[in-house]
Protein backbone atom coordinates (compact mmCIF):
# COMPACT_ATOMS: atom_id res chain seq x y z
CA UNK A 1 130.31 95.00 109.60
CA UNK A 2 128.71 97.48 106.97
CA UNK A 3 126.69 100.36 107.52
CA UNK A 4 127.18 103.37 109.60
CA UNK A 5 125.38 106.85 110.16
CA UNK A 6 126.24 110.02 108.57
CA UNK A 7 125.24 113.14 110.40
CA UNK A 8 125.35 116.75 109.01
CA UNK A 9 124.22 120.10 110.47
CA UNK A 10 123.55 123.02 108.33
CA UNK A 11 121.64 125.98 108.73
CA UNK A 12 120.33 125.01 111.88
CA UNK A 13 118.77 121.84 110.09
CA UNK A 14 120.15 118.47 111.59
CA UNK A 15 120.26 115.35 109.10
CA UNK A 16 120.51 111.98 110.50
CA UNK A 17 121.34 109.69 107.78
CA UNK A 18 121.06 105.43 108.14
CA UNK A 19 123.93 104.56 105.39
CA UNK A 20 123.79 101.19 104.35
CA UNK A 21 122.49 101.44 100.63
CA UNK A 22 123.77 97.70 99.52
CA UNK A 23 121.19 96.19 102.40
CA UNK A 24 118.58 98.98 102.24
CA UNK A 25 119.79 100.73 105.12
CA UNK A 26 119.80 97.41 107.43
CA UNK A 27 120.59 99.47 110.94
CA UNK A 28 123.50 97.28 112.79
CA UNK A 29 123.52 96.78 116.10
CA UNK A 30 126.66 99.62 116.00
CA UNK A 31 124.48 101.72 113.90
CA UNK A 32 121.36 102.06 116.68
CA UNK A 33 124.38 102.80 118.85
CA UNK A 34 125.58 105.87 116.95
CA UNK A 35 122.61 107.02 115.79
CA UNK A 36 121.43 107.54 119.62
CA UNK A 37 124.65 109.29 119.90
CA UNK A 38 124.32 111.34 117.31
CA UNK A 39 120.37 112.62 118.57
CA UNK A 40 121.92 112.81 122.00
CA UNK A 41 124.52 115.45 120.58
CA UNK A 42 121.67 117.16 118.10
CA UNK A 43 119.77 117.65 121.60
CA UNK A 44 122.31 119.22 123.01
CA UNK A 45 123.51 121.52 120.09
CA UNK A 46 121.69 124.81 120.21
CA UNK A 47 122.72 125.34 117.02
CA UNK A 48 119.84 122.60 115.66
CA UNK A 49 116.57 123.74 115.87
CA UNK A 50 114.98 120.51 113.15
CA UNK A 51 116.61 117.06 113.19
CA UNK A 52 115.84 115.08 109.96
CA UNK A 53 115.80 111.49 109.76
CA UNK A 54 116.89 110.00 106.06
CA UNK A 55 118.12 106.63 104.19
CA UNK A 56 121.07 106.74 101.83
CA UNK A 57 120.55 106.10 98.35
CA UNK A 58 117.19 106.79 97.89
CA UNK A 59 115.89 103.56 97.49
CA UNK A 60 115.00 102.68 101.05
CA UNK A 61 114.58 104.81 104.12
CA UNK A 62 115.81 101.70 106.26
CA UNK A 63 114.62 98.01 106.14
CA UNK A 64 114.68 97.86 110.14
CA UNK A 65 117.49 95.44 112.20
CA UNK A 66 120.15 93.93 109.99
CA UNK A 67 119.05 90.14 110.79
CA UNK A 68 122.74 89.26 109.16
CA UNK A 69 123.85 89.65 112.49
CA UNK A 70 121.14 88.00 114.65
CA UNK A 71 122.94 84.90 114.88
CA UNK A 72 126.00 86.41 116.89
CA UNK A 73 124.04 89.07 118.97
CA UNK A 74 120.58 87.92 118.95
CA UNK A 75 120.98 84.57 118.94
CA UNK A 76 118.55 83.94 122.19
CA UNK A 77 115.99 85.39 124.73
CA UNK A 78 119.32 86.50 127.18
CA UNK A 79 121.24 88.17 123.74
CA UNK A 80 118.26 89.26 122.57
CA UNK A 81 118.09 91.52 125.46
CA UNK A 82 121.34 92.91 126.07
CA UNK A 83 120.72 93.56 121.91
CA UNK A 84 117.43 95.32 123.02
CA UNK A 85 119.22 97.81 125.79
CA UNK A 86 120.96 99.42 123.13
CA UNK A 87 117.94 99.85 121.08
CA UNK A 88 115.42 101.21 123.66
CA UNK A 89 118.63 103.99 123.80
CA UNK A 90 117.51 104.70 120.38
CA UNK A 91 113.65 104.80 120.50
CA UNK A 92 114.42 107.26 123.89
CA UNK A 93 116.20 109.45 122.31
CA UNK A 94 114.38 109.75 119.14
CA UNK A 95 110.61 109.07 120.67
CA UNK A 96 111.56 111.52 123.54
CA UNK A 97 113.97 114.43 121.69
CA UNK A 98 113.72 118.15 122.28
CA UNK A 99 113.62 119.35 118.82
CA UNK A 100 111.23 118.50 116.37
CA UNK A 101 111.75 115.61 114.00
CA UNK A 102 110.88 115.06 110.81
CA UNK A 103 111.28 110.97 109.10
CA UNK A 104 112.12 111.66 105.07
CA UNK A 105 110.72 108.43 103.33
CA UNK A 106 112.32 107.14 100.19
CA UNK A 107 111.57 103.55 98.53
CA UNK A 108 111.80 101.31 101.28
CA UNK A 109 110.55 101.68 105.33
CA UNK A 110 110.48 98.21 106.45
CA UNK A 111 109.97 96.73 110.08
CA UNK A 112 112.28 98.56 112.44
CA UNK A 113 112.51 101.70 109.63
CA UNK A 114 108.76 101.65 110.04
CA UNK A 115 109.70 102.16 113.36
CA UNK A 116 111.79 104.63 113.21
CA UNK A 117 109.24 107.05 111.54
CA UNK A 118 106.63 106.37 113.50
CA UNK A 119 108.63 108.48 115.91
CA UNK A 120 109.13 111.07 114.26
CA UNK A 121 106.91 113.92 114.54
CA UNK A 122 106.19 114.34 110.70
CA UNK A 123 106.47 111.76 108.22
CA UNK A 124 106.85 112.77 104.21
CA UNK A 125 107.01 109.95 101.98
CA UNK A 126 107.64 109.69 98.08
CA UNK A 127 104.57 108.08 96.16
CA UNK A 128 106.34 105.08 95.55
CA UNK A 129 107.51 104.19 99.14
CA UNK A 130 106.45 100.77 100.39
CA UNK A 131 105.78 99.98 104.47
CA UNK A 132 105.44 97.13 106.11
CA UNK A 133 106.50 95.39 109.25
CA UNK A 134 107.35 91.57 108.23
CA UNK A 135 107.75 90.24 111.91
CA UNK A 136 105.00 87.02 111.61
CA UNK A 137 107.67 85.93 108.58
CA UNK A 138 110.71 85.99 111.13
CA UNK A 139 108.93 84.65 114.40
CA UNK A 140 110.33 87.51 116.22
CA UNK A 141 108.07 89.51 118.36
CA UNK A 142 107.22 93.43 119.02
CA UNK A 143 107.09 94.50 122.56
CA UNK A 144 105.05 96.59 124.64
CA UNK A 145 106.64 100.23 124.00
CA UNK A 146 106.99 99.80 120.13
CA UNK A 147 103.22 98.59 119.36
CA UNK A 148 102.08 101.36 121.83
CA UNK A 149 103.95 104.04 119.83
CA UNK A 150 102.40 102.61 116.71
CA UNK A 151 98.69 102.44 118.15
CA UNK A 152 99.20 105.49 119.32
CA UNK A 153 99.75 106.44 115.78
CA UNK A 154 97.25 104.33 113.38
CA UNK A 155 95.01 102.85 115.88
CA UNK A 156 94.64 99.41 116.84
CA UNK A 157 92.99 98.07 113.64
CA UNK A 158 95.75 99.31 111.48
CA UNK A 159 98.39 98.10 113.51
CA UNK A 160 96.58 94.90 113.38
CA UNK A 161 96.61 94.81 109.62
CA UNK A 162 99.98 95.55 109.42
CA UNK A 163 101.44 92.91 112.74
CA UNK A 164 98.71 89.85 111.08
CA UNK A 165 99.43 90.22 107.73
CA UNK A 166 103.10 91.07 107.40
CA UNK A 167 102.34 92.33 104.17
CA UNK A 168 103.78 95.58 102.01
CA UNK A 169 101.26 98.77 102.11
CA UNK A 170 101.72 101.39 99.42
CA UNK A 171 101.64 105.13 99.75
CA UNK A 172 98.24 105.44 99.25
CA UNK A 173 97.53 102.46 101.85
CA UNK A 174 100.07 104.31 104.23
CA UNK A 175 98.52 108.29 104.22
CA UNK A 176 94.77 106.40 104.37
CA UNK A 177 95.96 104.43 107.59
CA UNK A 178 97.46 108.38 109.00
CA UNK A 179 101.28 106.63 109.15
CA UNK A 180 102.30 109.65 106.86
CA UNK A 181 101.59 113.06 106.86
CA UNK A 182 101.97 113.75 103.32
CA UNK A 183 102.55 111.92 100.41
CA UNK A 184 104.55 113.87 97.25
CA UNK A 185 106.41 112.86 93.64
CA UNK A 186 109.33 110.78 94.35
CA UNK A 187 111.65 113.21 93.13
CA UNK A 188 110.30 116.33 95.76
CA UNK A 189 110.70 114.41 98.44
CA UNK A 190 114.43 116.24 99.91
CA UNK A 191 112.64 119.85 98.72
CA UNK A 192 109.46 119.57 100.23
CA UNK A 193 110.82 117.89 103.39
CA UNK A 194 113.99 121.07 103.34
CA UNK A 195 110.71 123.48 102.62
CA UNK A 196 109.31 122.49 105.97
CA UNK A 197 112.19 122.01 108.09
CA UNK A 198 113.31 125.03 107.07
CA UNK A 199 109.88 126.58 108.19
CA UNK A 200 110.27 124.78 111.39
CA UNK A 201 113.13 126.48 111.80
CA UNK A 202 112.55 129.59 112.35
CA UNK A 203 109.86 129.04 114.45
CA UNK A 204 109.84 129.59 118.91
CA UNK A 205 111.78 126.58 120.14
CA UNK A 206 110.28 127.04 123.47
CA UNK A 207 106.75 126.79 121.84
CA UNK A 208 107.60 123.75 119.79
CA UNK A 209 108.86 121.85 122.62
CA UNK A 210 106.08 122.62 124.93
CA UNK A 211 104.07 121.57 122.30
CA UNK A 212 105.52 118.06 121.91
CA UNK A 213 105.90 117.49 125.73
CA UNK A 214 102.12 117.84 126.14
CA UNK A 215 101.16 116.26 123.30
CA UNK A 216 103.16 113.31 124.04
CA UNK A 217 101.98 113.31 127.54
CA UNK A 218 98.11 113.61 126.18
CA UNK A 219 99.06 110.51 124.11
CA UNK A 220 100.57 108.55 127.37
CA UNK A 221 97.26 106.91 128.16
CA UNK A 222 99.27 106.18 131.98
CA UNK A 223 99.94 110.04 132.30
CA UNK A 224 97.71 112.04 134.89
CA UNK A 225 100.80 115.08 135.47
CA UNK A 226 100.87 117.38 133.58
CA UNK A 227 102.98 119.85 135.48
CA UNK A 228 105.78 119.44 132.98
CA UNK A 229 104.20 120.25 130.00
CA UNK A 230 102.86 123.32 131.83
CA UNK A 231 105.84 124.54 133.15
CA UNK A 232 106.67 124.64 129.94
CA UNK A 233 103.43 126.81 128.01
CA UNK A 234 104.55 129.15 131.76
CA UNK A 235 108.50 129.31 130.04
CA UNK A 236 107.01 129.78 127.15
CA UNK A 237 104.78 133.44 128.25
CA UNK A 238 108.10 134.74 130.59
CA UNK A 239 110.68 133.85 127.53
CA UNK A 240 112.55 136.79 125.40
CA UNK A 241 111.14 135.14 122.36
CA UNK A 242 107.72 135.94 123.07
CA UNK A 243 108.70 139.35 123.69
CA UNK A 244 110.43 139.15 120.02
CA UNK A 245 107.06 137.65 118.55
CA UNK A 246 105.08 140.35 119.96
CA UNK A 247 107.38 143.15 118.83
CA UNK A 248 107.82 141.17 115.39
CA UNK A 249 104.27 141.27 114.61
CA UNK A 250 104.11 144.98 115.59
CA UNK A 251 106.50 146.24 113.40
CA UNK A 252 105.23 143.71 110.79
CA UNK A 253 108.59 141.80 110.04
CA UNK A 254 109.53 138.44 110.31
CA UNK A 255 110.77 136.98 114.06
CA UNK A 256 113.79 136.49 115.03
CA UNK A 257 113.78 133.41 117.98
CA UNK A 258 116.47 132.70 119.98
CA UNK A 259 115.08 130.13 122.29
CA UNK A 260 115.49 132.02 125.29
């Protein structure tokens, strides 16, 4: 088996790193395993306030499901869904984490590495990234909760260029469509994507997360409670971090947030 994940925490920045450079960061069945164990514990750390999501090598962010493998544990409708309880573990953790998330695109982002950044809350690619989601050339098909995420995302006519066609999109192709947030030289890609998480940061946790939970519940076209996300904006106003933001901007110096 090749290919594992690398994880790394520093300065409160989480990096989540799909390490398989000779395949272009193929994920293994053992890989979506860990690397939903890994987001579990970056949830949990209080430590992490940014998770980033990478590819070793710099030549591909990941290339999606290492089909070398397919035969022995996807081989069939009844394989291919023990295969797919493991990965919905993934897209959970990832689509549903706590801390902001940000996908850092290099070369490559190919069917389920598509994926993968489409969950992620920002996306920054290098110029010369390529995207595409080759499905229609495997005979495999996308289910309900992966196309949603990507609709969600692009809209339907995109995703419908991309699903049809099977074809590779540039950068250009890919900020035009809204898949990425921003688009910079191939060689700024780690700096600009360290500037922001950094940024991130050392902004209000509580805010942040309150932020994603209604936004993702706005985006949840079967959602009608929004009690949640509400409770949250309420933890948000009775939290010693607003008190610090208030008193920050007072005394005209930069917050310090605890997440309390």
């Amino acid at each position: 088996m090749s290919g594992t994940i690398l994880t790394a925490v520093d300065a409160s920045i989480a990096t989540l790193t799909f390490h398989n450079p000779e395949r272009h960061n193929s994920v293994s069945l053992q890989m979506w395993k860990d690397a939903a164990s890994a987001l579990k514990g970056f949830a949990e750390d209080e430590s992490v306030r940014v998770v980033v999501l990478a590819g070793s090598g710099g030549k591909s962010f990941a290339s999606g499901a290492d089909i070398s493998e397919f035969d022995r544990v996807r081989s069939d409708a009844q394989a291919a869904a023990v295969y797919d309880t493991s990965l919905d573990r993934f897209w959970t953790a990832l689509s549903g984490h706590p801390k902001p998330t940000i996908a850092m695109i290099r070369g490559f982002c190919i069917g389920g590495g598509l994926n993968i950044a489409a969950c992620c809350d920002v996306r920054i690619c290098g110029a010369n990234s390529r995207f595409a989601v080759p499905a229609a050339k495997l005979g495999l098909g996308y289910g309900v909760t992966t196309l949603k995420r990507l609709v969600a995302l692009i809209g339907p006519q995109f995703a419908l260029e991309i699903l049809l066609t099977a074809r590779q999109f540039n950068s250009e192709e890919a900020s035009a469509m809204g898949l990425v947030n921003r688009v910079v030289p191939d060689n700024e890609v780690e700096r600009h994507v360290h500037e922001m998480a950094s940024g991130i940061a050392r902004n209000a946790p509580l805010t942040m997360l309150a932020a994603k939970r209604i936004i993702h519940e706005l985006m949840d076209s079967n959602a009608r409670d929004f009690s949640a996300g509400e409770a949250l904006v309420k933890q948000c106003f009775d939290s010693a971090d607003y008190r610090e933001g208030r008193q920050a901007f007072l005394e005209k110096r930069a917050p310090v947030f605890t997440g309390r």
